[in-house]
PDB file of N, CA and C in Angstrom:
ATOM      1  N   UNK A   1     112.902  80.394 134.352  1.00  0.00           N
ATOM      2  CA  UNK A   1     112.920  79.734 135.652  1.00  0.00           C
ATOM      3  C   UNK A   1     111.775  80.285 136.489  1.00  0.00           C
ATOM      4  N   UNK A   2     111.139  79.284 137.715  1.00  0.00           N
ATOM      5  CA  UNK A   2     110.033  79.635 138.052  1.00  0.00           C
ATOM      6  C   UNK A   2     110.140  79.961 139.291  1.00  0.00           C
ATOM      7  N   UNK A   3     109.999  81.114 139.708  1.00  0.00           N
ATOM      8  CA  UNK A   3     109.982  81.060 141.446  1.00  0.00           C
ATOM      9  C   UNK A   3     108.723  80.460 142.265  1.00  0.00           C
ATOM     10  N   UNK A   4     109.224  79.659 143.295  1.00  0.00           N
ATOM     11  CA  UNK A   4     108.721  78.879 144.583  1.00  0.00           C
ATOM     12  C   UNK A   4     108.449  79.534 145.642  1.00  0.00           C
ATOM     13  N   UNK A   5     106.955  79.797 145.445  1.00  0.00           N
ATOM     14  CA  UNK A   5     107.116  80.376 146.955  1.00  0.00           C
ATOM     15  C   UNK A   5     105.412  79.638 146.943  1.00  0.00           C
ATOM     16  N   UNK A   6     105.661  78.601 149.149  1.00  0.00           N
ATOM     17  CA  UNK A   6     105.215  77.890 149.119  1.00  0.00           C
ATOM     18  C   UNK A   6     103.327  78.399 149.273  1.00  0.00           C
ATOM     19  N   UNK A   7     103.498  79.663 149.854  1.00  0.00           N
ATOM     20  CA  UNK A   7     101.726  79.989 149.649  1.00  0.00           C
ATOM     21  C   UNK A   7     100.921  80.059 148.765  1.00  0.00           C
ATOM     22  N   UNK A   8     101.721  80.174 147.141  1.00  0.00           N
ATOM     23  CA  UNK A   8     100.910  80.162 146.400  1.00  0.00           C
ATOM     24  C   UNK A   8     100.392  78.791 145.986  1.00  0.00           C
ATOM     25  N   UNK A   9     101.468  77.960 145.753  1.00  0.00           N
ATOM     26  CA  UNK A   9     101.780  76.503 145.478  1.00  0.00           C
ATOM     27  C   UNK A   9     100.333  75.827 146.441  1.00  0.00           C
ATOM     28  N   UNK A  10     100.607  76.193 147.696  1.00  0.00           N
ATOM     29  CA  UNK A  10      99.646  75.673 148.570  1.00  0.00           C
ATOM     30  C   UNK A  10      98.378  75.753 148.153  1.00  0.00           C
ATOM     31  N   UNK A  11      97.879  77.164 147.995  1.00  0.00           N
ATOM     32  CA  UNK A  11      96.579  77.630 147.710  1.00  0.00           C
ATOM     33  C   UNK A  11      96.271  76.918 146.170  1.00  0.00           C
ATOM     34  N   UNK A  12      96.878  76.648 145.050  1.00  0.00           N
ATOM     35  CA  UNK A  12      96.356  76.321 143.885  1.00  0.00           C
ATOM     36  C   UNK A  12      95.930  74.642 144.126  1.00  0.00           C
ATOM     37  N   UNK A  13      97.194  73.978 144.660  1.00  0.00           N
ATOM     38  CA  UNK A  13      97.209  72.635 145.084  1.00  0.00           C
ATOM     39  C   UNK A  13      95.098  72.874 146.250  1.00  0.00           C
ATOM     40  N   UNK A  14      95.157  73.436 146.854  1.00  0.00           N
ATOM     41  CA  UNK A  14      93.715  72.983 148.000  1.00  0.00           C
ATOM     42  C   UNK A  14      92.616  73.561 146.878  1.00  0.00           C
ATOM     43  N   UNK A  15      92.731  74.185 145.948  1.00  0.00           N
ATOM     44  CA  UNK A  15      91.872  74.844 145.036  1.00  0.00           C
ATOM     45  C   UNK A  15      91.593  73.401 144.189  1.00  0.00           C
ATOM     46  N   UNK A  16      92.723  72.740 143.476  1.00  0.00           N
ATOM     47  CA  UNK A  16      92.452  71.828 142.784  1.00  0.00           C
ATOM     48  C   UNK A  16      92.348  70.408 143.125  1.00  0.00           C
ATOM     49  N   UNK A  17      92.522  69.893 144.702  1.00  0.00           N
ATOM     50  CA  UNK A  17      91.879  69.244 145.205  1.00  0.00           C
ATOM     51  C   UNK A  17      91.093  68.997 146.095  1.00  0.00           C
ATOM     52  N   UNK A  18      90.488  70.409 146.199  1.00  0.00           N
ATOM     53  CA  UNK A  18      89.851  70.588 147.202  1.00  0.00           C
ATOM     54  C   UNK A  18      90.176  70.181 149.136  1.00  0.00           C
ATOM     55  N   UNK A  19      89.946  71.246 149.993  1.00  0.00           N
ATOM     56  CA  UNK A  19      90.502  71.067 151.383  1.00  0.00           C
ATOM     57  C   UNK A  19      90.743  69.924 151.560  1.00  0.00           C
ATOM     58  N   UNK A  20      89.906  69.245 151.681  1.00  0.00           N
ATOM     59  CA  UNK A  20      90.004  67.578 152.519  1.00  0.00           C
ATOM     60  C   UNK A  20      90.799  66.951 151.545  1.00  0.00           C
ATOM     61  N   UNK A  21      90.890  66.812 150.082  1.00  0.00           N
ATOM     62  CA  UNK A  21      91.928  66.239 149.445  1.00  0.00           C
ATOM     63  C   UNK A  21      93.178  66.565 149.589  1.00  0.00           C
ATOM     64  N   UNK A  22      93.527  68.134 149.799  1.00  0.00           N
ATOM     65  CA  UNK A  22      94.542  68.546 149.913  1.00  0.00           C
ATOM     66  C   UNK A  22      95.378  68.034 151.193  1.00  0.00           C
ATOM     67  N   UNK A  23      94.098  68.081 152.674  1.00  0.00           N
ATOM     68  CA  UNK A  23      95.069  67.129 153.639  1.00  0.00           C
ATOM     69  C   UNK A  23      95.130  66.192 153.501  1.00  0.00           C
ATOM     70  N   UNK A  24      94.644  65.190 153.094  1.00  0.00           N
ATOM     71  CA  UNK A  24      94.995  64.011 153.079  1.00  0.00           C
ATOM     72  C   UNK A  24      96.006  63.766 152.514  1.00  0.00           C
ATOM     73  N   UNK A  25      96.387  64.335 151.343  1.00  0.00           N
ATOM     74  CA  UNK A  25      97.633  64.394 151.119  1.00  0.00           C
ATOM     75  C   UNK A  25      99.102  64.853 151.186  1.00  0.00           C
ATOM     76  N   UNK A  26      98.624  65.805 152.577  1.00  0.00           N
ATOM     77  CA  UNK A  26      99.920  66.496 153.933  1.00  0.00           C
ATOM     78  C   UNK A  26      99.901  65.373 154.682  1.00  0.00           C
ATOM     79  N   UNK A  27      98.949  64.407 155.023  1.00  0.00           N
ATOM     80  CA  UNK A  27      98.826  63.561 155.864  1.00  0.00           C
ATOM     81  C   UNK A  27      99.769  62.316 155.680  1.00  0.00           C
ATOM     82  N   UNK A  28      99.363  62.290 154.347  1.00  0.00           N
ATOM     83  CA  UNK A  28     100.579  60.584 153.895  1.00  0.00           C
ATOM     84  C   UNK A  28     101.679  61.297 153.528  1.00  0.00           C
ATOM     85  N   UNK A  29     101.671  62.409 153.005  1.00  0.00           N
ATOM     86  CA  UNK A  29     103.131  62.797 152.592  1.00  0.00           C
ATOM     87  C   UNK A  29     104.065  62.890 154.454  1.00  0.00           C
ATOM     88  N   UNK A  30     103.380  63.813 155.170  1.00  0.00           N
ATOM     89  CA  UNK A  30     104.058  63.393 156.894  1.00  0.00           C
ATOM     90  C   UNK A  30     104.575  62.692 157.044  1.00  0.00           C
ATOM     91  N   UNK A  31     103.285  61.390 157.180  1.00  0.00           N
ATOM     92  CA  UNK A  31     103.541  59.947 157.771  1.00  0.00           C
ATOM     93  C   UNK A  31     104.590  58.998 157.080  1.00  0.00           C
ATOM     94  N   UNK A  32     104.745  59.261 155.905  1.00  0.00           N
ATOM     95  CA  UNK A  32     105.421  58.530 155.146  1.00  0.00           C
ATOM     96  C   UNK A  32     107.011  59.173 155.244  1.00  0.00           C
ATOM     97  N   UNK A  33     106.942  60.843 155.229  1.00  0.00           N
ATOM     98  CA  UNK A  33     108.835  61.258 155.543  1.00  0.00           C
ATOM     99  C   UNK A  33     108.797  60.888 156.853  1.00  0.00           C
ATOM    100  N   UNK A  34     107.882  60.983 158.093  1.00  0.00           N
ATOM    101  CA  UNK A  34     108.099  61.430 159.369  1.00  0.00           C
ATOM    102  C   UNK A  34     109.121  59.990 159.955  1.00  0.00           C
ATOM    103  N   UNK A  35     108.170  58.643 159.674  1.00  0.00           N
ATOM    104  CA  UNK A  35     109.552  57.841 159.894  1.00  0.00           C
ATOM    105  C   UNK A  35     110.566  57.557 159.507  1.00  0.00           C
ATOM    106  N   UNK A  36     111.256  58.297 158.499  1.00  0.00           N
ATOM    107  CA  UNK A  36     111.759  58.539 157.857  1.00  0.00           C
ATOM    108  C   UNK A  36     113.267  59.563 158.833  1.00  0.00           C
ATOM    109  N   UNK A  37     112.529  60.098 158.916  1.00  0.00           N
ATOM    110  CA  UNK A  37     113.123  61.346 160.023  1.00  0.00           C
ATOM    111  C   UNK A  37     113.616  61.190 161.331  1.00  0.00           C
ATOM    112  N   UNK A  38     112.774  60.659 161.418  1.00  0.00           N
ATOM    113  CA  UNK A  38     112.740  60.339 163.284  1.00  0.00           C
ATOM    114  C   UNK A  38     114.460  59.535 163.687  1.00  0.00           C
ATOM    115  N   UNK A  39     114.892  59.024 162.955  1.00  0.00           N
ATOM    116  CA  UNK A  39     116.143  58.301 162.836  1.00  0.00           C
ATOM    117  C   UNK A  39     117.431  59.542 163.060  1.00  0.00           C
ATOM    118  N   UNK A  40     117.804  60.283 162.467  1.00  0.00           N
ATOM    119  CA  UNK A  40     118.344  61.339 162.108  1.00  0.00           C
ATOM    120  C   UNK A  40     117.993  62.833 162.652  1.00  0.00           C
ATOM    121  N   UNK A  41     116.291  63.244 162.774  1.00  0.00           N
ATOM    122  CA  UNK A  41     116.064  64.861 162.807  1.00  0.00           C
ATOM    123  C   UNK A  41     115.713  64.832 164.016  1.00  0.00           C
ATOM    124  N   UNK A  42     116.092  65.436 164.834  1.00  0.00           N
ATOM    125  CA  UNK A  42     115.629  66.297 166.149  1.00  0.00           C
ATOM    126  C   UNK A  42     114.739  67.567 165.509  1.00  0.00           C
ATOM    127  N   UNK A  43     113.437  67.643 166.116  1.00  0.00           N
ATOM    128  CA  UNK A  43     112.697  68.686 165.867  1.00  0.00           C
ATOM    129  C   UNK A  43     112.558  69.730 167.247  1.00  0.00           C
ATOM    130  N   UNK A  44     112.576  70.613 166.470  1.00  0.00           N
ATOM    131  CA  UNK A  44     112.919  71.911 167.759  1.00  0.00           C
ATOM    132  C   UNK A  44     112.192  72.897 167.648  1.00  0.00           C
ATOM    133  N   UNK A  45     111.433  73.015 168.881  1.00  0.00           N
ATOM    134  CA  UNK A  45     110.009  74.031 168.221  1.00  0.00           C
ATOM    135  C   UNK A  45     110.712  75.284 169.485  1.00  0.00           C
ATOM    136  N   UNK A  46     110.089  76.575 168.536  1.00  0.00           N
ATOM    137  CA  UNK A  46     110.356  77.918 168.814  1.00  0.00           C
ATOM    138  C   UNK A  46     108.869  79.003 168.946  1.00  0.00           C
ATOM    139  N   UNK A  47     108.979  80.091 169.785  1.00  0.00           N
ATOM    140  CA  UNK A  47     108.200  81.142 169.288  1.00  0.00           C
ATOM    141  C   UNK A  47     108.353  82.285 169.595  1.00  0.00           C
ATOM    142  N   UNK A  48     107.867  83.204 168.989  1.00  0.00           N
ATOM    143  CA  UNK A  48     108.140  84.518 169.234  1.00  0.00           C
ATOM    144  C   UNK A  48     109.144  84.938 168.013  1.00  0.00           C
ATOM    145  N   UNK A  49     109.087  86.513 167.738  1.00  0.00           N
ATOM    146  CA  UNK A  49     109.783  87.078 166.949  1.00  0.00           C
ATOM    147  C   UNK A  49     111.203  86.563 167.016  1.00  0.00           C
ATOM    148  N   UNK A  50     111.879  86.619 168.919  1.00  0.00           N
ATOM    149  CA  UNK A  50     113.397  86.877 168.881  1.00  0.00           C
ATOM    150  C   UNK A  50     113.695  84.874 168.197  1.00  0.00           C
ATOM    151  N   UNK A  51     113.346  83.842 168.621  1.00  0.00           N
ATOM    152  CA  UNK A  51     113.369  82.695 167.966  1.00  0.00           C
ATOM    153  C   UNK A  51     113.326  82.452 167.238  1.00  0.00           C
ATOM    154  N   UNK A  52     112.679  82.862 166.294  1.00  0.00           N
ATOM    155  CA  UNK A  52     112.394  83.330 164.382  1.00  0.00           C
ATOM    156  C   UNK A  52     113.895  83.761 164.195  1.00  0.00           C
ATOM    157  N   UNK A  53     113.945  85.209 164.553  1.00  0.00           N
ATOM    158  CA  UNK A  53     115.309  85.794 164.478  1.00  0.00           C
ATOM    159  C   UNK A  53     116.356  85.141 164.645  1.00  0.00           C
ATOM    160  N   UNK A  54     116.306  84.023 165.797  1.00  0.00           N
ATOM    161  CA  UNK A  54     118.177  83.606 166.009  1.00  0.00           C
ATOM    162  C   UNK A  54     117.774  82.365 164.639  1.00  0.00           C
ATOM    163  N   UNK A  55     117.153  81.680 164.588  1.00  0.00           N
ATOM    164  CA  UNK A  55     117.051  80.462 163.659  1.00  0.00           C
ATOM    165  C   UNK A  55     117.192  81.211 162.509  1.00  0.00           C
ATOM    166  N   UNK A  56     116.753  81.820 161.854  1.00  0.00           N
ATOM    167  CA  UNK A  56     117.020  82.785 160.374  1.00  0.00           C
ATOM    168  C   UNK A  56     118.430  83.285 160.717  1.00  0.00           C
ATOM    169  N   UNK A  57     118.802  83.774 161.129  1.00  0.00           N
ATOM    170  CA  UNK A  57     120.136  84.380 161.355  1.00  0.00           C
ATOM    171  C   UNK A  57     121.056  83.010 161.261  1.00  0.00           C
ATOM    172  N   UNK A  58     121.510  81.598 162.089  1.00  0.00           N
ATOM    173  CA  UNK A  58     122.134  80.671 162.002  1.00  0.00           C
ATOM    174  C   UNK A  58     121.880  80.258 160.429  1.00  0.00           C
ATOM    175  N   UNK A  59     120.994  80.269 160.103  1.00  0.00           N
ATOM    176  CA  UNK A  59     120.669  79.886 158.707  1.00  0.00           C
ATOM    177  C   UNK A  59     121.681  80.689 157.672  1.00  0.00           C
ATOM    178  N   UNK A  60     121.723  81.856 157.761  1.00  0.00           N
ATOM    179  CA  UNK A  60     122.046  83.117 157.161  1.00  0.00           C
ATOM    180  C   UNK A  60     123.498  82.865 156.770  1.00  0.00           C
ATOM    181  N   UNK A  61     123.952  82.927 158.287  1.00  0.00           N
ATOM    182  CA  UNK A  61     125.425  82.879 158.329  1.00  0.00           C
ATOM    183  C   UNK A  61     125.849  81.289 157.948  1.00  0.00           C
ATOM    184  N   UNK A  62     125.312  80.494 157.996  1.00  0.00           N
ATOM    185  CA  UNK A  62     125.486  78.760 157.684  1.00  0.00           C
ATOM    186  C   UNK A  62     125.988  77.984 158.456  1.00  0.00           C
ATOM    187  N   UNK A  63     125.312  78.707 160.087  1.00  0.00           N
ATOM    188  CA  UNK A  63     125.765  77.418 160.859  1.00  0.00           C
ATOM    189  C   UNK A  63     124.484  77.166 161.838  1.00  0.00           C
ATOM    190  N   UNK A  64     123.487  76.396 160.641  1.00  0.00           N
ATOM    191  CA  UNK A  64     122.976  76.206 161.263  1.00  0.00           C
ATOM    192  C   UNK A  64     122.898  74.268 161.141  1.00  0.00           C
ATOM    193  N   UNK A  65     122.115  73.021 162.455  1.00  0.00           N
ATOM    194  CA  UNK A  65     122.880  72.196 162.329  1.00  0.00           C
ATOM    195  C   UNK A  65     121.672  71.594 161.134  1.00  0.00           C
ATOM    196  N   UNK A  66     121.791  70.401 160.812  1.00  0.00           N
ATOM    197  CA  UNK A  66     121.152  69.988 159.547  1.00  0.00           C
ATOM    198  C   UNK A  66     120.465  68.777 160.091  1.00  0.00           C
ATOM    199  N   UNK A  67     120.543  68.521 161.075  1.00  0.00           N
ATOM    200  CA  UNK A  67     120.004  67.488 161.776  1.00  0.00           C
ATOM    201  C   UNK A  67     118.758  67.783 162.573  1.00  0.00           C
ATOM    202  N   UNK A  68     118.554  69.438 162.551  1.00  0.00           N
ATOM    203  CA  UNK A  68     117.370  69.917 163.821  1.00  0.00           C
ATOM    204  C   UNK A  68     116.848  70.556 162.611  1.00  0.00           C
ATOM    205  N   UNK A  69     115.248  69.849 162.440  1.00  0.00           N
ATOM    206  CA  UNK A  69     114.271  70.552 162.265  1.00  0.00           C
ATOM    207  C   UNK A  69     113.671  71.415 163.163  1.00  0.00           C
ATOM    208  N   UNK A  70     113.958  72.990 162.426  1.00  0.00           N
ATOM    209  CA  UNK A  70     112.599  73.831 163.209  1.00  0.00           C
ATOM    210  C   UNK A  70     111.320  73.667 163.048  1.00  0.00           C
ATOM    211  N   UNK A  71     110.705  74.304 163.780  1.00  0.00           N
ATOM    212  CA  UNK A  71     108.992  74.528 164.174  1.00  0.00           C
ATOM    213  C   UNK A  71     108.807  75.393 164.732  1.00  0.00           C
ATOM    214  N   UNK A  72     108.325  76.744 163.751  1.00  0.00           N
ATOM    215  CA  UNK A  72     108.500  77.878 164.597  1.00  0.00           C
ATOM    216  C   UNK A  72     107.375  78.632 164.434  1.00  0.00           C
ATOM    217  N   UNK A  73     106.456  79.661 164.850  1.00  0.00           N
ATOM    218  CA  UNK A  73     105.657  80.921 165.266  1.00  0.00           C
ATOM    219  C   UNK A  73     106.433  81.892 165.507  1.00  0.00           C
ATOM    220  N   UNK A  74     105.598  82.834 165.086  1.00  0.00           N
ATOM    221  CA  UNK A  74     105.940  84.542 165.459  1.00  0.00           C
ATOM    222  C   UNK A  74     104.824  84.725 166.734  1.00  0.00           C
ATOM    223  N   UNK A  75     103.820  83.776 166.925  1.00  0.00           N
ATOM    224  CA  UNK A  75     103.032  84.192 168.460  1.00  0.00           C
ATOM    225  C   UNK A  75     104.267  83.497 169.442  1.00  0.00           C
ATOM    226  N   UNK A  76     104.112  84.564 170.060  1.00  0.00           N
ATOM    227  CA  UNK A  76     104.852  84.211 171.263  1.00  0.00           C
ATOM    228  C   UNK A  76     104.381  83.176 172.020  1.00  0.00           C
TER     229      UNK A  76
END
């Protein structure tokens, strides 16, 4: 079994299609879930360490809601 972790994934993916290929294809992949979303997800943007912290923590314990996308920073 293979572990996922998304920085590497990222970096091989912009390596093998190079930057501008690589967004363009964050771009339609977006546009194409985002209306998708918009029906259902409330997006909820955060920053700073302690915001990180309570959203990881609700996560943790499993109450967090499934309907709110985060958007979060550690810059304050």
């Amino acid at each position: 079994q293979d572990f996922f972790f998304a920085p590497t994934w990222l970096t091989k993916r912009a390596e093998e299609w190079g930057m501008a290929g690589f967004e363009d294809r964050v771009a339609h992949a977006w546009h194409s879930s985002s209306a998708a979303l918009s029906g259902w997800m409330k997006v909820v943007t955060g920053s700073g360490p302690h915001a990180v912290k309570q959203v990881f923590l609700e996560h943790l314990v499993g109450k967090a809601d499934p309907a709110i996308g985060n958007v979060l920073s550690l810059n304050p």
